[in-house]
N, C-alpha and C. Protein backbone atom coordinates (compact mmCIF):
# COMPACT_ATOMS: atom_id res chain seq x y z
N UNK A 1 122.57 221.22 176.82
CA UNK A 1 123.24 220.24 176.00
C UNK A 1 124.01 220.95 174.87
N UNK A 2 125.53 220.52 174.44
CA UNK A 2 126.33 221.36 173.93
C UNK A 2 125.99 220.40 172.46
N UNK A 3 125.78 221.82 171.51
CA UNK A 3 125.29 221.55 170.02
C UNK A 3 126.94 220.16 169.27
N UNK A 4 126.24 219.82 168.61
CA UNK A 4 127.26 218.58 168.36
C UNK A 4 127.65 218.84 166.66
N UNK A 5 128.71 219.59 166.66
CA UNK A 5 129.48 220.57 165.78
C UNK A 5 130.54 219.60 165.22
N UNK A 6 130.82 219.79 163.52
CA UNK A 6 131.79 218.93 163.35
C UNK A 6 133.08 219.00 164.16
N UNK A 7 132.97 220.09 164.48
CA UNK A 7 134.59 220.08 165.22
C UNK A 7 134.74 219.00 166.58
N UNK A 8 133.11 219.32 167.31
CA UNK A 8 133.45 218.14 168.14
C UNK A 8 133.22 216.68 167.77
N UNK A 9 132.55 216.50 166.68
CA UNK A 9 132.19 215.09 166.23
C UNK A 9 133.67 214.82 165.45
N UNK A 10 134.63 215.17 164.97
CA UNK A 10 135.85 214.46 164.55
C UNK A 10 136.72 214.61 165.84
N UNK A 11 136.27 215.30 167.14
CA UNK A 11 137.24 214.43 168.16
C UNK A 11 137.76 215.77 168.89
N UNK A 12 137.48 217.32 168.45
CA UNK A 12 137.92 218.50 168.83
C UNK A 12 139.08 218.70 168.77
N UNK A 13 139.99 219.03 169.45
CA UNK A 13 141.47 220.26 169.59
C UNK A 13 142.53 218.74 168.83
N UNK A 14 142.64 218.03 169.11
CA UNK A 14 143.55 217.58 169.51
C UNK A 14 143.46 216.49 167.90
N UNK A 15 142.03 215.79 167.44
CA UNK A 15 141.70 215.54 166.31
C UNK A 15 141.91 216.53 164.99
N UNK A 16 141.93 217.32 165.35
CA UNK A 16 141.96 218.68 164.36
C UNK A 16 143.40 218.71 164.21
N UNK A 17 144.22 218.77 165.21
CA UNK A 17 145.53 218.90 165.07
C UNK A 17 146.22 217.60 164.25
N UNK A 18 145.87 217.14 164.92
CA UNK A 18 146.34 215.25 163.49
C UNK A 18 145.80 215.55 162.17
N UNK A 19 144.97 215.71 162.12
CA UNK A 19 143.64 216.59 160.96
C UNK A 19 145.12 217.19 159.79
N UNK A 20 145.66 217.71 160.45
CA UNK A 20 146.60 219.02 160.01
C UNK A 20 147.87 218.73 159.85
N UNK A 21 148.15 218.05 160.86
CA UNK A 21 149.76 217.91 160.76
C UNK A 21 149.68 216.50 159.85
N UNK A 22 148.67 215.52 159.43
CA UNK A 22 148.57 214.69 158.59
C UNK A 22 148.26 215.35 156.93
N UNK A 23 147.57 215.90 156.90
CA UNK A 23 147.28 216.85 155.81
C UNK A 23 148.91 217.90 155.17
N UNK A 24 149.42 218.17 155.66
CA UNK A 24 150.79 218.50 155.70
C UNK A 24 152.07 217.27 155.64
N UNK A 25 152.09 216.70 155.93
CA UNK A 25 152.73 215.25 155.93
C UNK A 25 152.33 214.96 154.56
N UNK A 26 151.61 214.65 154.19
CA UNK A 26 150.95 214.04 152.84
C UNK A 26 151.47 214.53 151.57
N UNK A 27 151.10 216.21 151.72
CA UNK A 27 151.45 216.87 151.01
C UNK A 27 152.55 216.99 150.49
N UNK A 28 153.53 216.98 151.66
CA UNK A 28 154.91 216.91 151.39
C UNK A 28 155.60 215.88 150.80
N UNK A 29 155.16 214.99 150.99
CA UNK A 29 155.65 213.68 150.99
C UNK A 29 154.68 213.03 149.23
N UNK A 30 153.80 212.78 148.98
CA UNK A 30 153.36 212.64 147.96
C UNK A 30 153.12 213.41 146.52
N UNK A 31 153.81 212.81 145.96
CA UNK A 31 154.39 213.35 145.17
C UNK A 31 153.15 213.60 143.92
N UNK A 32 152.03 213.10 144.11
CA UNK A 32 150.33 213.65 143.69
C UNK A 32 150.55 214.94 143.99
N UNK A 33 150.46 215.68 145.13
CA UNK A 33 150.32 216.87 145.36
C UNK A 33 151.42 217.86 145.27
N UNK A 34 152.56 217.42 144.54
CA UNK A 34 153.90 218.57 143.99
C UNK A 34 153.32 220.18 144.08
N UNK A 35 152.37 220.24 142.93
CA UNK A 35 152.12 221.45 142.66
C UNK A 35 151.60 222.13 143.45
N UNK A 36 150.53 221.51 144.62
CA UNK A 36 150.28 222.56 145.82
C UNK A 36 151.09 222.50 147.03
N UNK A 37 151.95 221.38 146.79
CA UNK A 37 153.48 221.66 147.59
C UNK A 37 154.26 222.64 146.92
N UNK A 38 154.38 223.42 146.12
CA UNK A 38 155.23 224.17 145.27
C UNK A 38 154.45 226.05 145.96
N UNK A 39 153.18 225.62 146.32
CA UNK A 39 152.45 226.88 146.61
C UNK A 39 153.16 227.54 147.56
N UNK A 40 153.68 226.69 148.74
CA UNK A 40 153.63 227.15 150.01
C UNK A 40 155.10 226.83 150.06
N UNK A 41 155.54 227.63 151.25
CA UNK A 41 156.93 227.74 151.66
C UNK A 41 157.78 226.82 152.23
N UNK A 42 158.77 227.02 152.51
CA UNK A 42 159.86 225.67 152.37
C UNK A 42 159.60 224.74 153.85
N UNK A 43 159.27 225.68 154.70
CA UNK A 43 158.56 225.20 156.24
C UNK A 43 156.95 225.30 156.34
N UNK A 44 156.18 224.39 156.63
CA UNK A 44 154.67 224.31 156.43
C UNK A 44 154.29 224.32 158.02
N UNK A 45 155.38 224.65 158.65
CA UNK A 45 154.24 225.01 160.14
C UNK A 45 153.42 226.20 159.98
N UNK A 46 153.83 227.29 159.48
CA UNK A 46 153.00 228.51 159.44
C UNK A 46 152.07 228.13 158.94
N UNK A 47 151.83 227.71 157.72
CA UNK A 47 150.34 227.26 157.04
C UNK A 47 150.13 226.55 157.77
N UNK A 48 150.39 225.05 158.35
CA UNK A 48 149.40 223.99 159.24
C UNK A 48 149.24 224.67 160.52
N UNK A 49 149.84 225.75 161.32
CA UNK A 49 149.20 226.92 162.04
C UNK A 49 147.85 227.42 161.99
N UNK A 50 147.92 228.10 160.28
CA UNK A 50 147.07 228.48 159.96
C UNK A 50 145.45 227.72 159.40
N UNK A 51 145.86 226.97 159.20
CA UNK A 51 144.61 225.73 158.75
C UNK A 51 144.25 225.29 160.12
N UNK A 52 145.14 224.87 160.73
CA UNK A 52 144.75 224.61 162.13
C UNK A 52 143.26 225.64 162.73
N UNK A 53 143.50 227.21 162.78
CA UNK A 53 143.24 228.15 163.48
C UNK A 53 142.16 228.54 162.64
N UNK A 54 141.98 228.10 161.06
CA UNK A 54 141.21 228.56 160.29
C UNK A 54 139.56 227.25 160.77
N UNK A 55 140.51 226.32 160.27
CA UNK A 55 139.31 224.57 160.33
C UNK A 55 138.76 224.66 162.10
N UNK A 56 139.05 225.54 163.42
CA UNK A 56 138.76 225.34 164.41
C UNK A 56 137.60 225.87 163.99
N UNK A 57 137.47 227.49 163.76
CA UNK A 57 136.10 228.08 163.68
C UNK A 57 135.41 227.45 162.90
N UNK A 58 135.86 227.24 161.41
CA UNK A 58 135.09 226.86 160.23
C UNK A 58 133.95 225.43 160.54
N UNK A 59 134.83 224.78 161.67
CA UNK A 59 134.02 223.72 162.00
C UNK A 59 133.05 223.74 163.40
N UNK A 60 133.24 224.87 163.87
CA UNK A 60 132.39 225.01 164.86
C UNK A 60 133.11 225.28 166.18
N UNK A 61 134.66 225.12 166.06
CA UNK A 61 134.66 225.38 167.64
C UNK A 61 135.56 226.75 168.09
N UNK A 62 136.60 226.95 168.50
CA UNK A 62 136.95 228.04 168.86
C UNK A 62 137.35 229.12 167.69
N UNK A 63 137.31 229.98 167.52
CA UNK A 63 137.25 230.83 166.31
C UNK A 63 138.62 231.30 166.33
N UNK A 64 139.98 230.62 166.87
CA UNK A 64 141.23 231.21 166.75
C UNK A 64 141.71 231.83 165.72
N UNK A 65 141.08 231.68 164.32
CA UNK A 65 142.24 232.35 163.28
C UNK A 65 141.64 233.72 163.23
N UNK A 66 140.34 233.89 163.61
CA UNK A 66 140.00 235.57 163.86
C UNK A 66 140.57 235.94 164.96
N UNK A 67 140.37 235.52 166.19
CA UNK A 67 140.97 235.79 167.16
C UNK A 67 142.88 235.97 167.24
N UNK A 68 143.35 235.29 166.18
CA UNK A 68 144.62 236.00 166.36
C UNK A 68 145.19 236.40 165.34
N UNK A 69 144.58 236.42 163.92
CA UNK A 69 145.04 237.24 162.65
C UNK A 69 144.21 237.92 162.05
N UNK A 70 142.72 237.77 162.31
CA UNK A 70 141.28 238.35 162.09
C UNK A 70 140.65 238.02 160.66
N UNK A 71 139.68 238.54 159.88
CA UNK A 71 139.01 238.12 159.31
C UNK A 71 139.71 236.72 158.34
N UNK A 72 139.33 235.82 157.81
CA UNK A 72 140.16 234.59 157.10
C UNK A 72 139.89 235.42 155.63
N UNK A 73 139.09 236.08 154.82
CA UNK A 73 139.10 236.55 154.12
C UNK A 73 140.17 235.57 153.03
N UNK A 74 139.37 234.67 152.62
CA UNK A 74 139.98 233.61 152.11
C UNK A 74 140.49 233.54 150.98
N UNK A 75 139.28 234.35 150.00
CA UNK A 75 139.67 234.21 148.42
C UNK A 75 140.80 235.26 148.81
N UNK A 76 140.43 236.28 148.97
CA UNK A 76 141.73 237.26 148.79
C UNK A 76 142.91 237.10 149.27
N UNK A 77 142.87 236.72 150.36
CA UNK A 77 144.43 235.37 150.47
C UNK A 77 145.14 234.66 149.87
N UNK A 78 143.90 233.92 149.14
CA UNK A 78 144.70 233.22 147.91
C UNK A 78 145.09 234.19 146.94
N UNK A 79 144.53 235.00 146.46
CA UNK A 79 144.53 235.77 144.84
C UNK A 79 145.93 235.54 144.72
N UNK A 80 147.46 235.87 145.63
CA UNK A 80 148.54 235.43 144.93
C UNK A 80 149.16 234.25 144.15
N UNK A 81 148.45 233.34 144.58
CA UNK A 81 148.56 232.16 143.88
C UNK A 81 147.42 231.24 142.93
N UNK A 82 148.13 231.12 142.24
CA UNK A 82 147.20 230.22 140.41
C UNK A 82 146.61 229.05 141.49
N UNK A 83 145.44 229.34 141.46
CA UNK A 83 144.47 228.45 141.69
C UNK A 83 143.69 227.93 141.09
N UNK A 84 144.08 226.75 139.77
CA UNK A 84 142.58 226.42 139.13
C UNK A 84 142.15 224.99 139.76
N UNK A 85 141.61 223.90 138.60
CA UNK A 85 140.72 223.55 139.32
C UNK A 85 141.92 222.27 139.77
N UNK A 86 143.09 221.99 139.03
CA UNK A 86 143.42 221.08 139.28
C UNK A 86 144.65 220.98 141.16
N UNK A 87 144.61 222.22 141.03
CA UNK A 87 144.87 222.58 142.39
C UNK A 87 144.42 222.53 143.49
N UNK A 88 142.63 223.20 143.17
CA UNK A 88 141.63 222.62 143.97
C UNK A 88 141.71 221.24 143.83
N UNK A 89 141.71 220.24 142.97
CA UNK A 89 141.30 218.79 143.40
C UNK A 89 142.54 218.28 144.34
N UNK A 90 143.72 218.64 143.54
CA UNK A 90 144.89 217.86 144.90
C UNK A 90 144.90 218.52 146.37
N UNK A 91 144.40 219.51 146.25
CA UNK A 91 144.03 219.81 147.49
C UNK A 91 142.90 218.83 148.31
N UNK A 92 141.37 219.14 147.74
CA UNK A 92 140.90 218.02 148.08
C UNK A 92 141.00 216.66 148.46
N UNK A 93 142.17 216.06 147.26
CA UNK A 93 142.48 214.93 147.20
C UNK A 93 143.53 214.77 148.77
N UNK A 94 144.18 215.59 149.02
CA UNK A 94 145.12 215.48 150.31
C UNK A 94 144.10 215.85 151.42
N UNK A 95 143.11 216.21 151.55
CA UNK A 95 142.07 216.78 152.80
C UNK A 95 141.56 215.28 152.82
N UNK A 96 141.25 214.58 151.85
CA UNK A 96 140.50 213.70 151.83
C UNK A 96 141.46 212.12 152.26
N UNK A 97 142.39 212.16 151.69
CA UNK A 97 143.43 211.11 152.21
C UNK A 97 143.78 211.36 153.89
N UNK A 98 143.94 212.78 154.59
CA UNK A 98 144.02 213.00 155.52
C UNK A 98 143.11 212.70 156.47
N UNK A 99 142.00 213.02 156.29
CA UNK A 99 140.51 212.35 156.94
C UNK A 99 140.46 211.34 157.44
N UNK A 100 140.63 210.34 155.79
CA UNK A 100 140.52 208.69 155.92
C UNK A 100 141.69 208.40 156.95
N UNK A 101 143.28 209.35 157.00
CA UNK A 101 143.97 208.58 157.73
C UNK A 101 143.78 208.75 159.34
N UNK A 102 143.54 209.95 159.86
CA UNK A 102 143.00 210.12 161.24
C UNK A 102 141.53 209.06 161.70
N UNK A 103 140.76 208.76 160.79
CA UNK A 103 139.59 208.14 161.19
C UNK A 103 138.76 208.69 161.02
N UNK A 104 138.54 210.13 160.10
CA UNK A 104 137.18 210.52 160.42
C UNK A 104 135.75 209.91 160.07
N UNK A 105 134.96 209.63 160.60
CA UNK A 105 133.56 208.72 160.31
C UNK A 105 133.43 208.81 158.71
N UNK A 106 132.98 207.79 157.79
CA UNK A 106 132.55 208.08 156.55
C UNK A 106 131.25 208.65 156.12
N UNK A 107 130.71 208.84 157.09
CA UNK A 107 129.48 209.52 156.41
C UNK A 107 129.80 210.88 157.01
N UNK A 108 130.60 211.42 158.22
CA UNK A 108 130.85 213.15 158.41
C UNK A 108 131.98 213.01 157.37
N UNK A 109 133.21 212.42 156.91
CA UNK A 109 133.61 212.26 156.22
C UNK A 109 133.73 212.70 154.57
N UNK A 110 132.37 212.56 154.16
CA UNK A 110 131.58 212.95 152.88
C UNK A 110 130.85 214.31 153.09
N UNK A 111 130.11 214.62 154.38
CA UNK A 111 129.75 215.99 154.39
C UNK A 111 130.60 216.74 154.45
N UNK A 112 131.98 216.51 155.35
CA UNK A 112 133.52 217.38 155.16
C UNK A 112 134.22 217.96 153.39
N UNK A 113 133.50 216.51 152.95
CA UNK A 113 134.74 216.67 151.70
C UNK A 113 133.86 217.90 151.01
N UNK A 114 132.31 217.74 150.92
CA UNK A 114 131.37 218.71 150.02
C UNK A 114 131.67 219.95 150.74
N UNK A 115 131.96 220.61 151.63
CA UNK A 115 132.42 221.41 152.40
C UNK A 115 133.49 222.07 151.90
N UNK A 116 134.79 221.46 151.93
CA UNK A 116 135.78 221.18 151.65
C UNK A 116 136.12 221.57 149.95
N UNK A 117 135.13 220.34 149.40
CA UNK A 117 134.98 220.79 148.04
C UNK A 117 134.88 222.42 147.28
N UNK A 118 133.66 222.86 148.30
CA UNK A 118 132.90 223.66 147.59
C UNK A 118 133.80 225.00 148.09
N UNK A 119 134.85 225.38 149.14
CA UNK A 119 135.02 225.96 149.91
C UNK A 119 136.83 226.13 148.80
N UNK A 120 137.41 225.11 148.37
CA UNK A 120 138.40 225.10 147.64
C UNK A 120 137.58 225.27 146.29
N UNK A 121 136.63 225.36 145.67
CA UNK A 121 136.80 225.71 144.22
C UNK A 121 136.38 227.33 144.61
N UNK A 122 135.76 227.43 145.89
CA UNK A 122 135.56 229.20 145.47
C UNK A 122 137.03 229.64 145.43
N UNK A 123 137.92 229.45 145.82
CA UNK A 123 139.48 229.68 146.07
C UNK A 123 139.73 229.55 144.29
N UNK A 124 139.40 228.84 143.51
CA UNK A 124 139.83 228.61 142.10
C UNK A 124 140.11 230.57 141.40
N UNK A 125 141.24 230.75 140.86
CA UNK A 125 141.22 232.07 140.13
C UNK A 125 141.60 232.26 138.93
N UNK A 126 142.26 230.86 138.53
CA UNK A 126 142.77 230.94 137.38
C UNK A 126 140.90 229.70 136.39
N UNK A 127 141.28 230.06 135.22
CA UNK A 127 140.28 229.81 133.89
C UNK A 127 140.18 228.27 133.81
N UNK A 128 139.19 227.46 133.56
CA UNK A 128 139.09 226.34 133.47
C UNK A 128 139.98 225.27 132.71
């Protein structure tokens, strides 16, 4: 019996991908999240690529972003960009609008966001 992993409980490959390309949509488009639209480059397929390839392993299922760029080595990824906390929350705040809009269950929903949460403030580099 195959372990029942968030990746397959929000729906696997294809959930993940709405996951992403909604999460990107949002971003762009709502004007809440300017400033972590300002982070990233003028085309967001490379990043929703990368979130894509990152959120497969992170959630349990195929480990693509090691498998084709290798370790995610996350904080240090970020270090180029001012990350405090209010960056982390619109981030959150767009992971979390994205969720609700694909369907994800509300109670995996809430274990995602603490996830999510805790996973974007280690990313925080700039001072409170």
């Amino acid at each position: 019996m195959q372990e029942q992993t968030p990746y397959l409980l929000i729906g696997g490959e294809a959930s993940l991908a709405s996951l992403c390309d909604r999460f990107y949509e949002l971003m762009d488009t709502v004007c809440q999240f300017a400033t972590i639209r300002a982070l990233h480059p003028a085309d967001l397929q490379p990043s929703r690529d990368k979130l894509f390839m990152f959120l497969s392993g992170w959630l349990g299922g195929p480990d693509l972003y090691v498998q084709h760029i290798g370790h995610p080595m996350l904080r240090r990824r970020h270090l180029p960009f001012a990350i405090g906390e209010s960056e982390r929350d619109q981030w959150v705040a767009c992971m979390l609008l994205a969720m609700e809009s694909i369907g994800i269950e509300q109670t995996l929903r809430q274990e995602l966001l603490l996830s999510f949460f805790n996973t974007a403030d280690f990313m925080r580099n700039q001072p409170a």
